[in-house]
Protein backbone atom coordinates (compact mmCIF):
# COMPACT_ATOMS: atom_id res chain seq x y z
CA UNK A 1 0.00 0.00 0.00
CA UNK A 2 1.12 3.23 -1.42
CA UNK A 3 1.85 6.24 0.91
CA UNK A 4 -1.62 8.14 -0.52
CA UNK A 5 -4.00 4.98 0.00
CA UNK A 6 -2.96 4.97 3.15
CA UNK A 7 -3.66 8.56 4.12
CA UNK A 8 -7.40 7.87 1.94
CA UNK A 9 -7.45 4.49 3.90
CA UNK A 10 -7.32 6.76 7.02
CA UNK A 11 -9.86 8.65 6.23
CA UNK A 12 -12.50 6.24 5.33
CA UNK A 13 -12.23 4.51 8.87
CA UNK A 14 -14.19 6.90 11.27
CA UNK A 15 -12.43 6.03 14.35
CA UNK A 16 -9.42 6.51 12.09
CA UNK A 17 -10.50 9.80 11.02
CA UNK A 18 -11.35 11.51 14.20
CA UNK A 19 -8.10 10.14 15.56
CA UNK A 20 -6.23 12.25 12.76
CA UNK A 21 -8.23 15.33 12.82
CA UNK A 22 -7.83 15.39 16.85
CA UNK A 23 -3.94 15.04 16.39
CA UNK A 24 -3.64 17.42 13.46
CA UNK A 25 -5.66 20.04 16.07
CA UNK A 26 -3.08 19.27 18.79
CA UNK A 27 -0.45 20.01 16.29
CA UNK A 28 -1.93 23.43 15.35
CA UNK A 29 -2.45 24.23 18.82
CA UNK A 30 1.28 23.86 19.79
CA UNK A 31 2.08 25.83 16.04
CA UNK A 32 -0.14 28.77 17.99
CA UNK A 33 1.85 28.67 20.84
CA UNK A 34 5.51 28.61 19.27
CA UNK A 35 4.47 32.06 17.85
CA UNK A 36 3.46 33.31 21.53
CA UNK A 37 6.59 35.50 22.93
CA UNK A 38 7.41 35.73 26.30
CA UNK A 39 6.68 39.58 27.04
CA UNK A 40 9.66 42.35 26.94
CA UNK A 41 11.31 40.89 23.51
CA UNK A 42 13.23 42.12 20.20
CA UNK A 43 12.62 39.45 18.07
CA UNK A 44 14.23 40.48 15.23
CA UNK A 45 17.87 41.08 17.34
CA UNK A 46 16.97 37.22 18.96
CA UNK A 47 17.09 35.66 16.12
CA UNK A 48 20.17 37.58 14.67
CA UNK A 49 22.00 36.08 17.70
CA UNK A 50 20.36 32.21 17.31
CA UNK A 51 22.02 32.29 13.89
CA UNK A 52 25.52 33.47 14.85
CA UNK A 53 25.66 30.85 17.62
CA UNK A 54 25.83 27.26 16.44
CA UNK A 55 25.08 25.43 19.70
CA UNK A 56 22.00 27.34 20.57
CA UNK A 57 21.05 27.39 16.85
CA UNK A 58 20.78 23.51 17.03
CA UNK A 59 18.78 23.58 20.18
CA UNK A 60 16.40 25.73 18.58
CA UNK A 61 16.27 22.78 15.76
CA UNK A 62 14.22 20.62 18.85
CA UNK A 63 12.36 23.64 20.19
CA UNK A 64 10.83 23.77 16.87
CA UNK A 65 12.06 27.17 16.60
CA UNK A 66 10.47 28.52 19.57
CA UNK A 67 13.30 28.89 21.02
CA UNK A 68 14.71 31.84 18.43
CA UNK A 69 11.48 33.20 18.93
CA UNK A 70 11.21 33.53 22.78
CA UNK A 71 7.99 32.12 23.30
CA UNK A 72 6.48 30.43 25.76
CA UNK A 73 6.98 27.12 24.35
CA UNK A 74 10.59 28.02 23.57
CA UNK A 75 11.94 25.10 25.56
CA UNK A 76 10.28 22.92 23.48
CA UNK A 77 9.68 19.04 25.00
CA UNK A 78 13.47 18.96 25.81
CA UNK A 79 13.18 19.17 28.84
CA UNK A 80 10.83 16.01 28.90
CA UNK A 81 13.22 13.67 26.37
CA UNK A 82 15.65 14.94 28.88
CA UNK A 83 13.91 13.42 31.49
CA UNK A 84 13.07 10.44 29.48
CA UNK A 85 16.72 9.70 28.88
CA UNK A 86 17.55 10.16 32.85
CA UNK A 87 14.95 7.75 34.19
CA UNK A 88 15.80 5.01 31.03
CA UNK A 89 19.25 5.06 32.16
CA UNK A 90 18.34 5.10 35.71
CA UNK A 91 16.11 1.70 34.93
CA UNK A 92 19.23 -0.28 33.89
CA UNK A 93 21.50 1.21 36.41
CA UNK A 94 19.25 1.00 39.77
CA UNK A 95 17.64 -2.70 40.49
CA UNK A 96 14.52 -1.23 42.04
CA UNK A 97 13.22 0.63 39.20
CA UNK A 98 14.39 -2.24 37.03
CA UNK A 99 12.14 -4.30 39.09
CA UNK A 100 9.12 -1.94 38.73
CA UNK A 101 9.65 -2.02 35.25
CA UNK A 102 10.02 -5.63 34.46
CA UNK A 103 7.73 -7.17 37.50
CA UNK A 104 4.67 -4.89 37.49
CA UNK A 105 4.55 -4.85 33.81
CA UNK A 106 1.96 -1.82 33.22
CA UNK A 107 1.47 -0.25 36.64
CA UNK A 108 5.29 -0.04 36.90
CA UNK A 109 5.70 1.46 33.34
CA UNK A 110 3.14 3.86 34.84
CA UNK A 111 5.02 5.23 37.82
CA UNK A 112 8.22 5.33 36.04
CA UNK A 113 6.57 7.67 33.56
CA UNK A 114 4.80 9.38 36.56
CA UNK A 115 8.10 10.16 37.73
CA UNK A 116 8.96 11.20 34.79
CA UNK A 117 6.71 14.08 34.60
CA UNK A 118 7.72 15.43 38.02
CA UNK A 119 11.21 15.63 36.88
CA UNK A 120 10.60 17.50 33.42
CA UNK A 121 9.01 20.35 35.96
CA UNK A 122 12.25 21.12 37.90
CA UNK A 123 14.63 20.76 34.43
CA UNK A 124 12.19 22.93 32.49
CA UNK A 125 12.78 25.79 35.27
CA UNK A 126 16.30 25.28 35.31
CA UNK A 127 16.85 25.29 31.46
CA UNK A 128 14.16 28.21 31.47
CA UNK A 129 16.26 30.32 34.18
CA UNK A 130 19.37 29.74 32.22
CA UNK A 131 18.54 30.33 29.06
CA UNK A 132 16.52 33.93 30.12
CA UNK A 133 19.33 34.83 32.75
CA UNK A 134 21.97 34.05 29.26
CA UNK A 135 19.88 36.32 27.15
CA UNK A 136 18.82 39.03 29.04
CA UNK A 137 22.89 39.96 29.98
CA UNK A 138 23.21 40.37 26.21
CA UNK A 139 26.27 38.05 26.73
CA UNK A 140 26.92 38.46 22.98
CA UNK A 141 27.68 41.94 23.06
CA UNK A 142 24.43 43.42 23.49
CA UNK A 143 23.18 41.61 20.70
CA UNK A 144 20.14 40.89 22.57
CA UNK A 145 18.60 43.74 24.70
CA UNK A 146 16.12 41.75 26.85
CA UNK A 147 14.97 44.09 29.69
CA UNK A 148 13.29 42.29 33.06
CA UNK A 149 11.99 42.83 36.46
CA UNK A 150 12.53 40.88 38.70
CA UNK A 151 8.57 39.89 39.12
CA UNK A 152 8.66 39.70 35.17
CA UNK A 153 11.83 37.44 35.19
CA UNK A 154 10.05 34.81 37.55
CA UNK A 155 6.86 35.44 35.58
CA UNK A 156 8.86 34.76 32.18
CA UNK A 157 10.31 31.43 34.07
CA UNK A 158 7.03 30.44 35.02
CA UNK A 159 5.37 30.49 31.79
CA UNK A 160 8.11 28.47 29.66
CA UNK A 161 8.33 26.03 32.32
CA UNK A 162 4.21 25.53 32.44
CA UNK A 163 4.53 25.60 28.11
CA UNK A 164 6.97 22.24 28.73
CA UNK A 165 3.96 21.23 30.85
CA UNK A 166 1.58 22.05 28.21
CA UNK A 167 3.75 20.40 25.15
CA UNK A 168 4.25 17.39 27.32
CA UNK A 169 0.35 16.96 28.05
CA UNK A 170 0.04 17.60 24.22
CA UNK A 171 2.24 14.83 23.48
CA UNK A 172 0.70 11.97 25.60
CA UNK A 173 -2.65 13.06 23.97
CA UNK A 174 -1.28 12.39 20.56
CA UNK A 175 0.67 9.11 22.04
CA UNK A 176 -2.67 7.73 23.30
CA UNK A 177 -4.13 7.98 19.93
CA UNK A 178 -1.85 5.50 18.68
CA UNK A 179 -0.24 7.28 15.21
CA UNK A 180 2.72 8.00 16.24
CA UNK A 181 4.95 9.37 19.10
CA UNK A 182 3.59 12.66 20.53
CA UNK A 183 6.63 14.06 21.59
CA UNK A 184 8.73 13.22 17.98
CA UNK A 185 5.82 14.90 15.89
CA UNK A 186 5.85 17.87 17.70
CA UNK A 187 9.91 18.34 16.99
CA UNK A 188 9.10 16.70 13.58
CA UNK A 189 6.33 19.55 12.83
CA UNK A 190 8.38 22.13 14.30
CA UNK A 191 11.82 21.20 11.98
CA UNK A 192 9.25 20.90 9.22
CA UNK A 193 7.99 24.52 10.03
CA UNK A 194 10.84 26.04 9.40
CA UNK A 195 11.57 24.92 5.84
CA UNK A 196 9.46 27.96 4.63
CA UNK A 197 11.66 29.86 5.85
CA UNK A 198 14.72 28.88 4.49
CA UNK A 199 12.91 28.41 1.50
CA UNK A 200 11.84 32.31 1.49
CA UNK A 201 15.42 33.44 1.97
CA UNK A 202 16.74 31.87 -0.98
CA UNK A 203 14.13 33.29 -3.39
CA UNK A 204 14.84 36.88 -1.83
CA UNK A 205 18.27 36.34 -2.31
CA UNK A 206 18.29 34.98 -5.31
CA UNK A 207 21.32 35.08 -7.64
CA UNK A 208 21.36 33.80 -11.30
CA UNK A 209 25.09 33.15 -10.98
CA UNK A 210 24.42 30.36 -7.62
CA UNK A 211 22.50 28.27 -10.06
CA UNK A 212 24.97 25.62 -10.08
CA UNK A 213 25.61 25.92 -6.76
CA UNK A 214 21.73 25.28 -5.72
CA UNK A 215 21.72 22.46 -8.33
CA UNK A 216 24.63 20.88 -6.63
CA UNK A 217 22.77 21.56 -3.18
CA UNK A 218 19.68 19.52 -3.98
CA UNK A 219 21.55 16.62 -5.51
CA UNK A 220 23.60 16.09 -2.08
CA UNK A 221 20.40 16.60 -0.15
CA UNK A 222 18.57 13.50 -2.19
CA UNK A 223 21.65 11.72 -1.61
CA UNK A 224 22.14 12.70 1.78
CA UNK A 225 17.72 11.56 2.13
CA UNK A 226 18.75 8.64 0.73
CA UNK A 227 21.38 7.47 2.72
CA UNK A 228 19.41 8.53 6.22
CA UNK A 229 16.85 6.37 4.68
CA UNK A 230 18.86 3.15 3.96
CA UNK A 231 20.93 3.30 7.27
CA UNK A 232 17.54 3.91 9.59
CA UNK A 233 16.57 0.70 7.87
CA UNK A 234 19.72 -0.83 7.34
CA UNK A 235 19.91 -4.11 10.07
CA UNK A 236 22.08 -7.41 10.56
CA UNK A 237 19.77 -10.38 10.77
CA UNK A 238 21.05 -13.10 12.65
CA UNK A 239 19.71 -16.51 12.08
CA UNK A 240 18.41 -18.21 15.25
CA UNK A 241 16.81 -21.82 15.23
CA UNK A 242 14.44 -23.08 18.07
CA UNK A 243 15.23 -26.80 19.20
CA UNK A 244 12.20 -28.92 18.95
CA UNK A 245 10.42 -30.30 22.28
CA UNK A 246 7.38 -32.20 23.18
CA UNK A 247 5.37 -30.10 25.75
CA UNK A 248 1.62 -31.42 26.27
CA UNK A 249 1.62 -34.36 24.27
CA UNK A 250 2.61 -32.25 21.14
CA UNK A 251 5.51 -31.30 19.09
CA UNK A 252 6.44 -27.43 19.49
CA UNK A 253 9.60 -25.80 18.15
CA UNK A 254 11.99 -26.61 14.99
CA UNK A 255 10.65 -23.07 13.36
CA UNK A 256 13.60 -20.74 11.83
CA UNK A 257 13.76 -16.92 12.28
CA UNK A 258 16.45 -14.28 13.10
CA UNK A 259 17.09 -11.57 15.56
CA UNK A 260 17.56 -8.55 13.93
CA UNK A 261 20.39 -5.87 14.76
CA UNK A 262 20.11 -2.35 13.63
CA UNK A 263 22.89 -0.38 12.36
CA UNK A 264 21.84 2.90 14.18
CA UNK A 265 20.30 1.25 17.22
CA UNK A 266 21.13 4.40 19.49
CA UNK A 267 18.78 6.61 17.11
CA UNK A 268 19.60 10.36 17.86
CA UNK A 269 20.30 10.02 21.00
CA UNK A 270 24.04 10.34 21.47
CA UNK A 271 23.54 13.57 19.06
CA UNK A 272 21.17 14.94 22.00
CA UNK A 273 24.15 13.88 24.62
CA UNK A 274 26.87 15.63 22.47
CA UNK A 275 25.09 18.04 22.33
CA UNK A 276 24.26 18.90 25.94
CA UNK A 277 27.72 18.20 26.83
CA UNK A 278 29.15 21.03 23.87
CA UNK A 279 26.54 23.03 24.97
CA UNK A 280 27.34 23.22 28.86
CA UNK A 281 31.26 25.20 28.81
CA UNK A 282 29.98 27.74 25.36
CA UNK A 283 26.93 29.16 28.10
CA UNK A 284 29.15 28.71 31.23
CA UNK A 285 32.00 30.55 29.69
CA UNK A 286 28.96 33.40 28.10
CA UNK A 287 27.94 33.69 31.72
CA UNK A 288 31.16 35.01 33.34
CA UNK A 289 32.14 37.12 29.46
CA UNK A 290 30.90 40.57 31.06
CA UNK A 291 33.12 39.32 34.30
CA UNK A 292 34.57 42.95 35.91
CA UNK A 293 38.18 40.00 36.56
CA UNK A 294 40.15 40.16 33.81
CA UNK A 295 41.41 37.14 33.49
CA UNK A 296 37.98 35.47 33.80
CA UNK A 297 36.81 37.73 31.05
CA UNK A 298 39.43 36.59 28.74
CA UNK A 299 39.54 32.94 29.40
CA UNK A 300 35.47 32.77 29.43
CA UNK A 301 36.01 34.94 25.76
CA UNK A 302 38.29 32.46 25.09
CA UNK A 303 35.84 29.39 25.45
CA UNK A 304 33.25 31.10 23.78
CA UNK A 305 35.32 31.58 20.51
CA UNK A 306 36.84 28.11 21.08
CA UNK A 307 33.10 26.57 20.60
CA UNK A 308 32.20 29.17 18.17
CA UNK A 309 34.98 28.27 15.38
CA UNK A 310 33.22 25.78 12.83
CA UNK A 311 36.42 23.34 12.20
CA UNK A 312 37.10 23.18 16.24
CA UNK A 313 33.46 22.53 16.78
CA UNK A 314 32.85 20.29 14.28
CA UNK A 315 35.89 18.02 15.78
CA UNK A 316 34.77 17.80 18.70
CA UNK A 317 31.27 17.30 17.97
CA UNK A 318 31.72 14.06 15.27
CA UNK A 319 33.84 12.47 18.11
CA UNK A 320 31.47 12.91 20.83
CA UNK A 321 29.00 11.77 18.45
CA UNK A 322 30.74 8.47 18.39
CA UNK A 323 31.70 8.00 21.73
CA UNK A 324 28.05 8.49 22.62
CA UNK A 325 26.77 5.61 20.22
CA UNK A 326 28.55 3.13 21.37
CA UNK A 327 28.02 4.20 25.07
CA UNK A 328 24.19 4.13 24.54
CA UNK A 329 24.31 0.94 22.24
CA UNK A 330 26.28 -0.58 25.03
CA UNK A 331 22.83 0.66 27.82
CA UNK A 332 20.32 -0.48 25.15
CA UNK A 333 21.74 -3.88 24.05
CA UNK A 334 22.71 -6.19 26.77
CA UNK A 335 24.24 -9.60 24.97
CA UNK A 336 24.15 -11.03 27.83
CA UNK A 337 20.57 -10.91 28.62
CA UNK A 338 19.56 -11.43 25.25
CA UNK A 339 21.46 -14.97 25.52
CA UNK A 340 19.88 -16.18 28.59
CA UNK A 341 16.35 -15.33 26.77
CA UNK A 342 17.17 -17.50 23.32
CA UNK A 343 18.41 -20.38 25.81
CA UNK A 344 15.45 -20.40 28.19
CA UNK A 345 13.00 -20.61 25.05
CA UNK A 346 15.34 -23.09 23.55
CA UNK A 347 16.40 -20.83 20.81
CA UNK A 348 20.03 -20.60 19.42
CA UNK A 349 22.49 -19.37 16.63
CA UNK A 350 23.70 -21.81 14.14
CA UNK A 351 26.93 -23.17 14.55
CA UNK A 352 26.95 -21.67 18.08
CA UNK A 353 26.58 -22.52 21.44
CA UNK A 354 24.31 -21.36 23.60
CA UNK A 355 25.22 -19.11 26.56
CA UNK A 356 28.33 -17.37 26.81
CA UNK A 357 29.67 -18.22 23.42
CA UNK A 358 25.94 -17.01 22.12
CA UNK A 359 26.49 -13.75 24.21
CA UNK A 360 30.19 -12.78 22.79
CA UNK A 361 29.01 -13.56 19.48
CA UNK A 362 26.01 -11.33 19.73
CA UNK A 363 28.58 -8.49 21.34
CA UNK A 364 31.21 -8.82 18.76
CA UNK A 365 28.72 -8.20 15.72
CA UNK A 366 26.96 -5.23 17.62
CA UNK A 367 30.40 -3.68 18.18
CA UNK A 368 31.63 -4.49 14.13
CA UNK A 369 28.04 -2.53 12.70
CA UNK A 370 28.03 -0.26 15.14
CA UNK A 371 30.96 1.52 13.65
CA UNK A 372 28.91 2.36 11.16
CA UNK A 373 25.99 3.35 12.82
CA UNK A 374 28.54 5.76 14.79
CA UNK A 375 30.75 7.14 11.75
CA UNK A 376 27.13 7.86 10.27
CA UNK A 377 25.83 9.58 13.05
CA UNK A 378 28.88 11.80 13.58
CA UNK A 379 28.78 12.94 9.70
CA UNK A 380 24.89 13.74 9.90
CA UNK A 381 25.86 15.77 13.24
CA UNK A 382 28.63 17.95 11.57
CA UNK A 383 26.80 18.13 8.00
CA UNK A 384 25.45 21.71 8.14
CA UNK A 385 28.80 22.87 9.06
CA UNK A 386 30.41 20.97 5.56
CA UNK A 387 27.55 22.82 3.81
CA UNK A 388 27.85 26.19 5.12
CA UNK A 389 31.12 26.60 4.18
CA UNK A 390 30.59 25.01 0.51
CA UNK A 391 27.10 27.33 -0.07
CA UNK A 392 28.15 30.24 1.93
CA UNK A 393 24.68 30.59 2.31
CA UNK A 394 22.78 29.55 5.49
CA UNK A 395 19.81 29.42 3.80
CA UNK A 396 21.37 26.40 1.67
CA UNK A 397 22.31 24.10 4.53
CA UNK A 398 20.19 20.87 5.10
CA UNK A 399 20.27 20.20 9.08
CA UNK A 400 21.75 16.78 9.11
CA UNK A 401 20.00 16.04 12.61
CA UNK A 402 17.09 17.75 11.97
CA UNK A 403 16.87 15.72 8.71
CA UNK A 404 17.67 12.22 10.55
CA UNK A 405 14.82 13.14 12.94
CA UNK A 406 12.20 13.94 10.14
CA UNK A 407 13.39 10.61 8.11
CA UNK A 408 12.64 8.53 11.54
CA UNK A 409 9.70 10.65 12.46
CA UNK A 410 7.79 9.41 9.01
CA UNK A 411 9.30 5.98 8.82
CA UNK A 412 8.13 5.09 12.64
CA UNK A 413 5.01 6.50 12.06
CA UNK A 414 4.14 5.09 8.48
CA UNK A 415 4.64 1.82 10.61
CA UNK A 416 2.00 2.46 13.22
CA UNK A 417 -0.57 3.73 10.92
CA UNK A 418 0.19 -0.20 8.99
CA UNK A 419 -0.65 -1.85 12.28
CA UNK A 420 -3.50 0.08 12.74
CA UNK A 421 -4.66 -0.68 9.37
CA UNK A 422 -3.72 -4.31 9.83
CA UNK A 423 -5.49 -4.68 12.63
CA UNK A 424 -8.96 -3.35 11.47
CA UNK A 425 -8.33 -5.59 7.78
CA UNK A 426 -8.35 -8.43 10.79
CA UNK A 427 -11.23 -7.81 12.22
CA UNK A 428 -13.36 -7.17 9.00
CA UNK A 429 -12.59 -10.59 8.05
C-alpha cells in the first residue's frame, strides 16, 4: 500500500479519522503557541543572535524554533526527552526501578513515567532560568537587549516552564491515539515549520550566478535523504533456530527466524548527549564574558570563541557523536541478557553454542556494525557545518540532525498507521 491509499485508507475509517483530525488540532495548537513570545522581547535582534551561535542554533532545531522566537513554548519538549533519557538510564543502572519495570509490567511502566513528569518540571525551570538569565545579559555583546523585572523574570520562568507542561500533556494526547509518538511529531512539525523559511530566503536572495551551486545543493540533499533512509533501515539479521520439544503431548519448536540488529540502534540520542555536553562550557564561559576579573573575562572569551569556530566545533562534535553511540548501544543492548532469553525458550544461533559463546558472538557483531551506525551519526551531526562553508549561504544548509529526525519521524510512524490498518483488515474478516 502506497503512501496516498494509506492517508485515503485513514480517512475512510471513522475512528481513524477523528483520531487524525484530533492530532492534526493538537499540532496546530502547539504551532499557535511557538508564535506566543514571552513579554519584553526584540525578536528580530533574537534571532540575529540564534544564527551566529551554532550550539544554541541547534537547540532551537528541537524547540521547533520557539526557542529563536522567545515564546512560551521556547523550551520545546526537551526538557521532557531529557527526562526520558535520565529515568531510562536510571532503569538499567538501579535494580529497584528495574524491578518496577520488568515485575509490574503496566502499573510499573506507569510510575516510572509518573516520575517522569515530576522531573521534566524542575529541568524545564532550570533550562528556562538559564537560558533567560543568558539572554537578558546580552552576553553576545548586546546583541540581545532583553529588559526584566525581577517579578517579570520569575513570571517569564514560570510560563516556559508551564509551556513544557503544556507540550508534554500535548504529546501523551497524541501518544494515546496511537499514530505516532507525541513528543517526535511535535519536533518533527516544528523542523518541518521552518523549511518555509529557508525556502523564502533563498528566493529573496536569489542570484542567477548560484544556479549551479543550488543544483549541486539539492543533488547532495537526495543523496544525503537517501542514505538517512537506507541506514535507519539498514539491520544485521542473525539466524536463530528453536530446538524442537514435546510439551503437552505435542511437538512445538523446529521453526527458523532471526534476531535482527540495527545499524543505528542508538537513534539520535548520542547527538542529543553531544550536544548537551558542547553546549554546557559555550553558556558557562557566556555567563562570566561581562566578568569585571580580567582574566575570567578573557579565558570565558576564550571558550566562547573556542566553541564558536566551525572546524574546532565540528571536531569535537563528530567524536562525541561516536563515543556516545557506542556508550548508549552498550545501555540499550545487553548480549548477555539477550542470551539467557534464546536459551530459556530453547532458541540458538547456528553453529553456536548457547550461553556465553551465544552472548560474545552477539557483542562482537553489535560492536563491528556499530561503527557504522557511529561514523554515520557523527557525519549527519557535523553536516550543516560541511555545507555552510561550501554554499556560503545559510539558507542552503540541510540540518543533518534535523533531517535524521524527520526521516525517523515518518518511517516510525508510516509503521504504526500499517498496524493500525492491519489490525482493522483483521477484524473485518
Amino acid at each position: 500500500m502506497g503512501p496516498l491509499a494509506r492517508f485515503l485508507a485513514l480517512f475512510k475509517l471513522p475512528d481513524l479519522r477523528k483520531k487524525v483530525l484530533v492530532i492534526i488540532a493538537l499540532l496546530a495548537v502547539y504551532r499557535l503557541a511557538a508564535h506566543i513570545p514571552v513579554p519584553g522581547v526584540e525578536i528580530d535582534a533574537l534571532r540575529q543572535f540564534f544564527q551566529g551561535n551554532q550550539l544554541l542554533g541547534l537547540l532551537d532545531i528541537f524547540a521547533g524554533g520557539g526557542l529563536s522566537n522567545l515564546s512560551i513554548v521556547m523550551l520545546g519538549v526537551a526538557p521532557y526527552i531529557t527526562a526520558s533519557i535520565v529515568f531510562q538510564l536510571l532503569t538499567m543502572i538501579v535494580p529497584r526501578l528495574e524491578e518496577m519495570q520488568k515485575e509490574e509490567g503496566e502499573a510499573g511502566r506507569r510510575k516510572i513515567q509518573t516520575y517522569t513528569r515530576l522531573l521534566t518540571v524542575p529541568l524545564a525551570a532550570i533550562q528556562g532560568f538559564g537560558f533567560l538569565t543568558l539572554l537578558s545579559r546580552g552576553t553576545a555583546g548586546g546583541a540581545v537587549p532583553l529588559q526584566f523585572a525581577p517579578m517579570q523574570f520569575m513570571l517569564a520562568i514560570l510560563t516556559v516552564t508551564a509551556g513544557t507542561v503544556f507540550l508534554m500533556w500535548i504529546g501523551e494526547l497524541i501518544s494515546e491515539r496511537g499514530l505516532g509518538n507525541g513528543a517526535s511529531l511535535i519536533i518533527f512539525l516544528g523542523i518541518v515549520a521552518q523549511a518555509p523559511q529557508g525556502l523564502r530566503q533563498v528566493f529573496v536572495l536569489w542570484d542567477p550566478s548560484k544556479l549551479p551551486i543550488i543544483l549541486a545543493f539539492l543533488a547532495v540533499a537526495l543523496v544525503v535523504t537517501a542514505g538517512v533512509v537506507f541506514v535507519t533501515e539498514a539491520q544485521r539479521n542473525i539466524p536463530v533456530t528453536y530446538a524442537k520439544r514435546v510439551r503437552g503431548g505435542r511437538l512445538l519448536g523446529g521453526a527458523a527466524t532471526h534476531l535482527p540488529l540495527r545499524v543505528n540502534q542508538a537513534g539520535v540520542i548520542p547527538i542529543i548527549f553531544a550536544l548537551s555536553l558542547l553546549l554546557f562550557p559555550g553558556v558557562i564561559a557566556q555567563f562570566f564574558v561581562a566578568s569585571k576579573n580580567e582574566v575570567v573575562a578573557r579565558i570565558a572569551q576564550g571558550v566562547v570563541g573556542l566553541f564558536n569556530t566551525n572546524w574546532i566545533y565540528g571536531i569535537f562534535y563528530f567524536l562525541l557523536v561516536v563515543i556516545f553511540t557506542y556508550f548508549y548501544t552498550a545501555i540499550i543492548f545487553d548480549p548477555k541478557k539477550i542470551a539467557e532469553h534464546l536459551q530459556k525458550q530453547g532458541g540458538f544461533v547456528p553453529g553456536i553454542r548457547p550461553g556465553p559463546m551465544t552472548a560474545s558472538f552477539l557483542k562482537r557483531i553489535v560492536n563491528r556494525i556499530t561503527v557504522a551506525g557511529a561514523i554515520f551519526l557523527g557525519a549527519i551531526a557535523v553536516l550543516p557545518l560541511g555545507l555552510q562553508g561550501f554554499t556560503r549561504s545559510p539558507a542552503l544548509t540541510i540540518g543533518g540532525t534535523g533531517l535524521l529526525i524527520v526521516v525517523s519521524v515518518i518511517l516510525e510512524t508510516m509503521k504504526q498507521i500499517d498496524a493500525q490498518l492491519t489490525m482493522r483488515e483483521y477484524e473485518t474478516t
